[in-house]
Each structure stands twice: as C-alpha cells, then as structure tokens.
N, C-alpha and C. Protein backbone atom coordinates (compact mmCIF):
# COMPACT_ATOMS: atom_id res chain seq x y z
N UNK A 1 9.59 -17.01 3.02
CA UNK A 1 8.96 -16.40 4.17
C UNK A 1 9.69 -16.79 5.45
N UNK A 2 10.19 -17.93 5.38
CA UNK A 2 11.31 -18.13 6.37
C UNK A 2 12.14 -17.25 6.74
N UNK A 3 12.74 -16.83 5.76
CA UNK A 3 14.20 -16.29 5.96
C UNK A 3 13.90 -14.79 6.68
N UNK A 4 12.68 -14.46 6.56
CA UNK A 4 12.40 -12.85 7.06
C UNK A 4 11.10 -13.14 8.49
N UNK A 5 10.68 -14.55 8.60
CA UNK A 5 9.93 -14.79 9.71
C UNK A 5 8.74 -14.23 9.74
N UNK A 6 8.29 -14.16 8.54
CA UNK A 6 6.66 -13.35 8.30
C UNK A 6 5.51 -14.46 8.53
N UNK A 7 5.66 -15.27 8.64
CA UNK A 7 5.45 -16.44 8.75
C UNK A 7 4.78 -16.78 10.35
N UNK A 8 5.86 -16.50 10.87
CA UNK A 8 5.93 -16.74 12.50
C UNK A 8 5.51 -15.39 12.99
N UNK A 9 5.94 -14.55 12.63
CA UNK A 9 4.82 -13.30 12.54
C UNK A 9 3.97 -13.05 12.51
N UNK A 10 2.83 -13.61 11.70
CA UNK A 10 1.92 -13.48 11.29
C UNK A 10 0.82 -14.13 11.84
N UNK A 11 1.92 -15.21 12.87
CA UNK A 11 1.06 -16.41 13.69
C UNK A 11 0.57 -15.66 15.34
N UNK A 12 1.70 -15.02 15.08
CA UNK A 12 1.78 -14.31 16.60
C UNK A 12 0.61 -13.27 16.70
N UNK A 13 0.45 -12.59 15.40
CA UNK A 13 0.15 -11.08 14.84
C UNK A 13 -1.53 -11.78 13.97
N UNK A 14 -2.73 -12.83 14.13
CA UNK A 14 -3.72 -12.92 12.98
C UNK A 14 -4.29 -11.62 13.12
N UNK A 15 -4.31 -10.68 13.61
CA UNK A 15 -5.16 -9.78 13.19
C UNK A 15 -4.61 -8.62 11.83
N UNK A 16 -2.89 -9.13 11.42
CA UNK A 16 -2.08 -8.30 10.49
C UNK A 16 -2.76 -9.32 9.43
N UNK A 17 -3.04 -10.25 9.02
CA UNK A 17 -3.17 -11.35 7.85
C UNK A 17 -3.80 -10.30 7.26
N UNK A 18 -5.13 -9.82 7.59
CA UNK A 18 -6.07 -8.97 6.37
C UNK A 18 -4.92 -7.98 5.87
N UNK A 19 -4.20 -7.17 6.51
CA UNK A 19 -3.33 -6.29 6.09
C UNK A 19 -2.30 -6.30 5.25
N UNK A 20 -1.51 -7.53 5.76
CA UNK A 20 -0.32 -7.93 4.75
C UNK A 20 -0.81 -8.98 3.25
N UNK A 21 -1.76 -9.31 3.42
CA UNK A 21 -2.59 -10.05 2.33
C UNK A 21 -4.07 -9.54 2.06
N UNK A 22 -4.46 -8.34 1.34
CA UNK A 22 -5.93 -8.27 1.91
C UNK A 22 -6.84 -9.13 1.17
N UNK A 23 -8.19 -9.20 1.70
CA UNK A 23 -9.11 -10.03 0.55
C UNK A 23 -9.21 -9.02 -0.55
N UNK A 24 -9.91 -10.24 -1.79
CA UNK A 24 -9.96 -9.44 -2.95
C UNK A 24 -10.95 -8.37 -2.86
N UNK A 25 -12.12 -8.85 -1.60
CA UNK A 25 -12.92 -7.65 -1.71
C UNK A 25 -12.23 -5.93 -1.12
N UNK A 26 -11.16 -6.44 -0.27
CA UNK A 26 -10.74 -4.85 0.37
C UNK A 26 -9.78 -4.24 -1.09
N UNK A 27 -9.74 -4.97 -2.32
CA UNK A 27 -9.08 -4.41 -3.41
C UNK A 27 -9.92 -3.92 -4.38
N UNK A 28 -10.79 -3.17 -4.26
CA UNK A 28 -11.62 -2.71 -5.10
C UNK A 28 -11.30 -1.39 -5.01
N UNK A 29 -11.31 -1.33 -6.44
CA UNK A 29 -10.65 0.05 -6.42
C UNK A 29 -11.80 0.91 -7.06
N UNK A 30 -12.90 2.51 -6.95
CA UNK A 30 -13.60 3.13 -7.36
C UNK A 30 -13.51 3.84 -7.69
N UNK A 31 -14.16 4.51 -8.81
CA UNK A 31 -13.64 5.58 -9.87
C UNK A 31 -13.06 6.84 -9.05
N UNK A 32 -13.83 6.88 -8.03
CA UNK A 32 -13.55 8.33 -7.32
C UNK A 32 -12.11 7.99 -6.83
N UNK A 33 -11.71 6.94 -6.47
CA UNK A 33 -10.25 7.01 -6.17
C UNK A 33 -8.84 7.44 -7.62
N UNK A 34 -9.55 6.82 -8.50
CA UNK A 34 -9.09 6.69 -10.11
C UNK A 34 -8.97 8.25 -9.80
N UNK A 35 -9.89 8.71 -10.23
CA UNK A 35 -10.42 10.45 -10.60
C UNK A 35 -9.36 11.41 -9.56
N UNK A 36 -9.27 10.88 -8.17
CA UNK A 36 -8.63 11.95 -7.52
C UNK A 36 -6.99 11.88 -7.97
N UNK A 37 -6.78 10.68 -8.28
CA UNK A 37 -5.28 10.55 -9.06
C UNK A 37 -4.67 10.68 -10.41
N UNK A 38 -6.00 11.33 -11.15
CA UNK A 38 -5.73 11.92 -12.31
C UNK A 38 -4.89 12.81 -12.94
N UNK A 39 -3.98 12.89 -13.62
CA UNK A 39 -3.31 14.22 -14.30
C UNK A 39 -4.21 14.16 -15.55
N UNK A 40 -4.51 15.17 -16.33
CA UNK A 40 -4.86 15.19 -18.11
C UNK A 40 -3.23 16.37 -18.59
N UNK A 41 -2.69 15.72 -19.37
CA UNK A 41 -1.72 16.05 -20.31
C UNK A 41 -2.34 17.12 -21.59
N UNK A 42 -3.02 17.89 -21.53
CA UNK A 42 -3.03 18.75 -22.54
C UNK A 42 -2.57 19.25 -23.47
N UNK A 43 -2.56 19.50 -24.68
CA UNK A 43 -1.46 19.98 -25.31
C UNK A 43 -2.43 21.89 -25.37
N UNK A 44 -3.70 21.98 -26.12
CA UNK A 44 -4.11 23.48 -26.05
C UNK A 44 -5.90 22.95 -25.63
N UNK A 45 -6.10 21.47 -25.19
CA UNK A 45 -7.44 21.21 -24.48
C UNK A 45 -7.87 21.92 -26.17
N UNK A 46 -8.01 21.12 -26.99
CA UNK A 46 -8.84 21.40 -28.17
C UNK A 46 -10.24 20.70 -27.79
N UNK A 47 -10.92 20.98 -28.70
CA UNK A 47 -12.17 20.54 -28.01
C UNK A 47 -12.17 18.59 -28.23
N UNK A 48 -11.56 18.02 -29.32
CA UNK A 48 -11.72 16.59 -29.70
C UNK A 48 -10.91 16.49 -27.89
N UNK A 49 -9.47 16.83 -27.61
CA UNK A 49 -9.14 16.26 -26.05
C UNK A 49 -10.53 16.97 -25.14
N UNK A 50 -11.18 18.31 -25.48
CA UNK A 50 -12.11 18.17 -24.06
C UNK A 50 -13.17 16.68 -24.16
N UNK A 51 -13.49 16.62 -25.14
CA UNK A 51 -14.73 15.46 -25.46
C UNK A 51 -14.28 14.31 -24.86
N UNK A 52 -12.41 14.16 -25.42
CA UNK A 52 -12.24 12.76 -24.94
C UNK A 52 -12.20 12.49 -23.80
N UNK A 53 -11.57 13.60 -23.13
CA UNK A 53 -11.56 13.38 -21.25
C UNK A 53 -12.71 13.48 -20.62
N UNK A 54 -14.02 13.99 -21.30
CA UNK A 54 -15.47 13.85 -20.66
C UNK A 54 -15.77 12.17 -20.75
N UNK A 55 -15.50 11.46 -22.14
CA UNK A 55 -15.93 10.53 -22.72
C UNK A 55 -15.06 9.18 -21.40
N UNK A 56 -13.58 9.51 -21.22
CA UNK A 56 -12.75 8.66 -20.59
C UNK A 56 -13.44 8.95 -18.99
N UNK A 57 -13.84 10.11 -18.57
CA UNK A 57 -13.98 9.80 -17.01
C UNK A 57 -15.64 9.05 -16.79
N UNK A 58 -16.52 9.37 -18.09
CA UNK A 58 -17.86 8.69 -17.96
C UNK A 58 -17.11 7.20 -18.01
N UNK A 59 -16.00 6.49 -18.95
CA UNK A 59 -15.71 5.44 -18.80
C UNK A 59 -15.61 5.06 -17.84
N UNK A 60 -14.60 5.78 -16.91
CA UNK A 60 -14.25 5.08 -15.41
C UNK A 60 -15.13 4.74 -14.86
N UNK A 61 -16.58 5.96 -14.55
CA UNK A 61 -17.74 5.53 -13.66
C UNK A 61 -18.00 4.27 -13.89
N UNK A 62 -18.47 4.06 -15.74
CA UNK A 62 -19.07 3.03 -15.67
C UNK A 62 -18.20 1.61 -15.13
N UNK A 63 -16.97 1.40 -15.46
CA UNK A 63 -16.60 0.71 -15.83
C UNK A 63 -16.02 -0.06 -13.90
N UNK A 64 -16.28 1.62 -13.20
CA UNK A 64 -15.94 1.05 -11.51
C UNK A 64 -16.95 0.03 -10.68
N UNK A 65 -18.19 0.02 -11.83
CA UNK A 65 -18.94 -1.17 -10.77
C UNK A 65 -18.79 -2.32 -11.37
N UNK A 66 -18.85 -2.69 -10.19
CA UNK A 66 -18.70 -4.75 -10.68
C UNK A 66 -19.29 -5.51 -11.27
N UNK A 67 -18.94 -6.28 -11.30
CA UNK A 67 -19.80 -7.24 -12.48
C UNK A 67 -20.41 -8.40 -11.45
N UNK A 68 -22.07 -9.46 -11.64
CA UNK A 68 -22.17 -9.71 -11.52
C UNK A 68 -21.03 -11.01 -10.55
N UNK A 69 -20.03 -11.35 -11.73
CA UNK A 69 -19.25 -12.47 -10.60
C UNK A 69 -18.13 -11.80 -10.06
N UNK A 70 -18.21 -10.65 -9.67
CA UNK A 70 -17.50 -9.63 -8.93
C UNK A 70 -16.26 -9.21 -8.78
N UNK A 71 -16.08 -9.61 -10.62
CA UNK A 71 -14.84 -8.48 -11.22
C UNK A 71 -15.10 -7.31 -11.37
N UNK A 72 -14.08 -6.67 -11.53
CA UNK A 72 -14.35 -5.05 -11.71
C UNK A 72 -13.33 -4.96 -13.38
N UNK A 73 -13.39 -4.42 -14.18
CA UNK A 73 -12.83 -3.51 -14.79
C UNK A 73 -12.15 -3.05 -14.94
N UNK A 74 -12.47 -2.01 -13.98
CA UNK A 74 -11.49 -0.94 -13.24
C UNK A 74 -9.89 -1.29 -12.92
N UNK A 75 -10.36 -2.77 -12.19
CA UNK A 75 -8.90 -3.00 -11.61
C UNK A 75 -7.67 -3.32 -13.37
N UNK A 76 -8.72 -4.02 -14.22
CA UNK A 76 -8.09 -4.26 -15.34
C UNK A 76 -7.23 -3.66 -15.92
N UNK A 77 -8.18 -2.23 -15.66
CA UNK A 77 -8.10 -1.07 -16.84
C UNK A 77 -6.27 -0.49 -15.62
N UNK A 78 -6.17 -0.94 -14.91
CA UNK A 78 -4.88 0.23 -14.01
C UNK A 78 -4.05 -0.75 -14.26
N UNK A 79 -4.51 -2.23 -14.25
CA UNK A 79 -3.10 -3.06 -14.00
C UNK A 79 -2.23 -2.88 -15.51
N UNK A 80 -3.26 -2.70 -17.04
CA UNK A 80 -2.75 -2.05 -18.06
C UNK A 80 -2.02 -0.56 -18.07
N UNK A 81 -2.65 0.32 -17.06
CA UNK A 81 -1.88 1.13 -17.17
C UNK A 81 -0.37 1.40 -16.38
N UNK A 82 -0.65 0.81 -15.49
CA UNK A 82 0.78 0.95 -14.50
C UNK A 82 1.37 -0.43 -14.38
N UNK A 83 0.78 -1.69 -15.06
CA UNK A 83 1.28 -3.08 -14.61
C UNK A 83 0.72 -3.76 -12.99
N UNK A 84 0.08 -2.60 -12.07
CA UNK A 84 -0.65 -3.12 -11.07
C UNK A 84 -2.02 -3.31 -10.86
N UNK A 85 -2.80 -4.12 -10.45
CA UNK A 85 -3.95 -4.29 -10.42
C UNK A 85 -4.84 -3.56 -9.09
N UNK A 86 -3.52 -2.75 -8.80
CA UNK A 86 -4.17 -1.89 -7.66
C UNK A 86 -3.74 -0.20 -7.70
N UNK A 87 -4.18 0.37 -7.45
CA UNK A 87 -3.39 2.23 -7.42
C UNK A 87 -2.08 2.46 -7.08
N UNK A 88 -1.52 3.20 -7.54
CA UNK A 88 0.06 3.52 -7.27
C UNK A 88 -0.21 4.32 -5.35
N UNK A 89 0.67 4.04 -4.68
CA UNK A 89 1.26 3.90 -3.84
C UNK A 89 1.12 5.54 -3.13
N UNK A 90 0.63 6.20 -2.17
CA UNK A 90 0.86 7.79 -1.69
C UNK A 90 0.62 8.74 -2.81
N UNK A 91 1.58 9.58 -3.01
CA UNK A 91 1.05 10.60 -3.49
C UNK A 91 1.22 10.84 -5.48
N UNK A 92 1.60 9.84 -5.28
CA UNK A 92 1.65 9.23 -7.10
C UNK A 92 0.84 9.39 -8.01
N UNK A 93 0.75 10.39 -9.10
CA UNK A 93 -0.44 10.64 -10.02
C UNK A 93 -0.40 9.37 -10.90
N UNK A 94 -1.48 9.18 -11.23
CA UNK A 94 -1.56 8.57 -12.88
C UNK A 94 -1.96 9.50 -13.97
N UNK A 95 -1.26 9.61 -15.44
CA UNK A 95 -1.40 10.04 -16.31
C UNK A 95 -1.94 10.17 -17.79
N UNK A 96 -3.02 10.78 -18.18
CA UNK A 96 -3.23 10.18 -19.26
C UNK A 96 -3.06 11.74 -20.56
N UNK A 97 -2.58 11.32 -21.83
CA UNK A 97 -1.66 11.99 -22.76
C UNK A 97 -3.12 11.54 -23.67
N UNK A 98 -3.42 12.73 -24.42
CA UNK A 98 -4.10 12.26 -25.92
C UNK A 98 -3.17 12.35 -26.92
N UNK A 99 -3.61 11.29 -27.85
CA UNK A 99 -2.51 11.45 -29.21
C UNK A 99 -3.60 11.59 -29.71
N UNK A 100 -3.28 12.51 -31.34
CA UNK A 100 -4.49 12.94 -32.16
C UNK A 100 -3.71 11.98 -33.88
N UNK A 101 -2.80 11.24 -33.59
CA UNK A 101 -2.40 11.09 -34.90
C UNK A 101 -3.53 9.74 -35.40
N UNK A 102 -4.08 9.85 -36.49
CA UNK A 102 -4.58 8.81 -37.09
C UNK A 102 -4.38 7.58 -37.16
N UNK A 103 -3.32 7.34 -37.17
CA UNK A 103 -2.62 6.47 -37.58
C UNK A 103 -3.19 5.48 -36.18
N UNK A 104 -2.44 6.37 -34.72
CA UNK A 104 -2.50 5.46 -33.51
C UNK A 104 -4.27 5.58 -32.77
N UNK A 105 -5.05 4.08 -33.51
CA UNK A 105 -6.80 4.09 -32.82
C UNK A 105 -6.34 3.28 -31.70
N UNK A 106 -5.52 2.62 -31.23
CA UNK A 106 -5.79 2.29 -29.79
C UNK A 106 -4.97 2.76 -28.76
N UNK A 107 -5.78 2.54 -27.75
CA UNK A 107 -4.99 3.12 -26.17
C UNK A 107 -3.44 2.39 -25.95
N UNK A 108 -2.82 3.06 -25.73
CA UNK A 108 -1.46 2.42 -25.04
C UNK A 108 -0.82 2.89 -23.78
N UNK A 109 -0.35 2.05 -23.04
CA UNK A 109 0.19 2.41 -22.11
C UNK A 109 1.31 2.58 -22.01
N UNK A 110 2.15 3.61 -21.09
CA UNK A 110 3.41 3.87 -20.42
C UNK A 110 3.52 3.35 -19.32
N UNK A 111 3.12 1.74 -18.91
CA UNK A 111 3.33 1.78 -17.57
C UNK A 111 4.43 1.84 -16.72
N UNK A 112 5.63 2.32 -17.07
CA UNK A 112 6.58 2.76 -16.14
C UNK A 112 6.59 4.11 -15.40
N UNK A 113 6.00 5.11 -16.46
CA UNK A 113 5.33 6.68 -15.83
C UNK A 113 4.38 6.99 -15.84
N UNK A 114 3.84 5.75 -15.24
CA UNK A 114 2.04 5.69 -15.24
C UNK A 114 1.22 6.38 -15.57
N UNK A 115 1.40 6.02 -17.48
CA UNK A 115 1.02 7.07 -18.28
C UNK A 115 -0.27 6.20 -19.16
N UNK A 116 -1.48 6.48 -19.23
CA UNK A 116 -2.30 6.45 -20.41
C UNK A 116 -2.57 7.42 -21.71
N UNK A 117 -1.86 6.27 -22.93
CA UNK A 117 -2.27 7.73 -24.11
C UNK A 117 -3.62 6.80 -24.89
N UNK A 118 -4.53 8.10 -24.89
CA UNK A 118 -5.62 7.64 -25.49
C UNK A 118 -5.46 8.15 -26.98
N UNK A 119 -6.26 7.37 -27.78
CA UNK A 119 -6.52 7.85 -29.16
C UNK A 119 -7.66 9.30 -29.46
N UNK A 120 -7.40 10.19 -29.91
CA UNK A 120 -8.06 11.08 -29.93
C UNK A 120 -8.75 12.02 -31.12
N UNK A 121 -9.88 11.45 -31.49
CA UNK A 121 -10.32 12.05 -32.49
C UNK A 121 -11.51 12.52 -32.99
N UNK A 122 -11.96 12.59 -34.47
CA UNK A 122 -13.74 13.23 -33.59
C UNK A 122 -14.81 12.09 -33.18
C-alpha cells in the first residue's frame, strides 16, 4: 500500500474507506440483483429445463435471505460460480447451461465464463 500511497490517501480521503473496503453488510448481494444478471442457455426449453429454471430461481429467492448469524448463501452460491463472493463487475451476465446427461447429478461451475451448469432431470 506504500508503493501506490492508498494508505496516505485514505487518511486524507476517511470518507473513501467505506468505498475502497466496504463493510460486509454493504456486500449483500439479493436475488433480484442475481435475477437481473441472468442468461438461461437453452437448448429447445424442454419442459425438465423449464421446471429446472422455475426450481433454480425459487432457489435464489430462498437462498438470498440471511441467516440468523448473517451469512447469506447467496454470496456462496456466486463465489462458486464465478470464484467471487460478489457480482461480476457492469454489464457482465452470469450464465447458467442445463446438462440432461445422467451420468452428471451435480452442479458445476465454469467460473471463468461465469457459467452455471445445472443437472437436469425429472
């Protein structure tokens, strides 16, 4: 922090601290933010992918409120998908792909093309 003076910056500047560091509470992230950054990957929207993408966005709701000692979920569930524990950055979708093969029952992530493939079946 020396070498770039953020430091001495920051001394000059306390009202930037919340900004350049926020609290954990200004990092809560809510489904409706999740939801507006959604892509669904379709292949012909068969009905097992319509079910699953009804089934995955009731997940988000639930999963966006906090918990008693005031974790969220939510943040869990993104830092698996993209490696961050917060939303990708402007105008950046996140993605989620159904696979229907048997074989693959759990979720995996692409987090380099901030991709979720869910398992998809009846």
């Amino acid at each position: 922090m020396d070498a770039v003076s953020l430091q001495q910056f920051l001394m000059k500047q306390p009202s930037l601290v919340d900004i350049v560091f926020p609290p954990n509470a200004a990092r809560q992230i809510s489904a409706t933010q999740v939801l507006s950054k959604l892509t669904f990957e379709l292949n012909e929207m068969s009905q097992k992918e319509a079910k699953a993408k009804r089934m995955f966005q009731q997940y988000l709701e639930e999963i966006a409120t906090p918990k008693e000692d005031g974790t969220q979920l939510i943040s869990d569930l993104c830092c698996f998908w993209t490696g961050w524990d917060y939303l990708p950055p402007r105008s950046e979708m996140l993605s989620v792909k159904f696979n229907t093969d048997p074989e693959r029952m759990l979720p995996t992530a692409e987090a380099c093309f901030m991709t979720l493939v869910l398992p998809c079946w009846s």
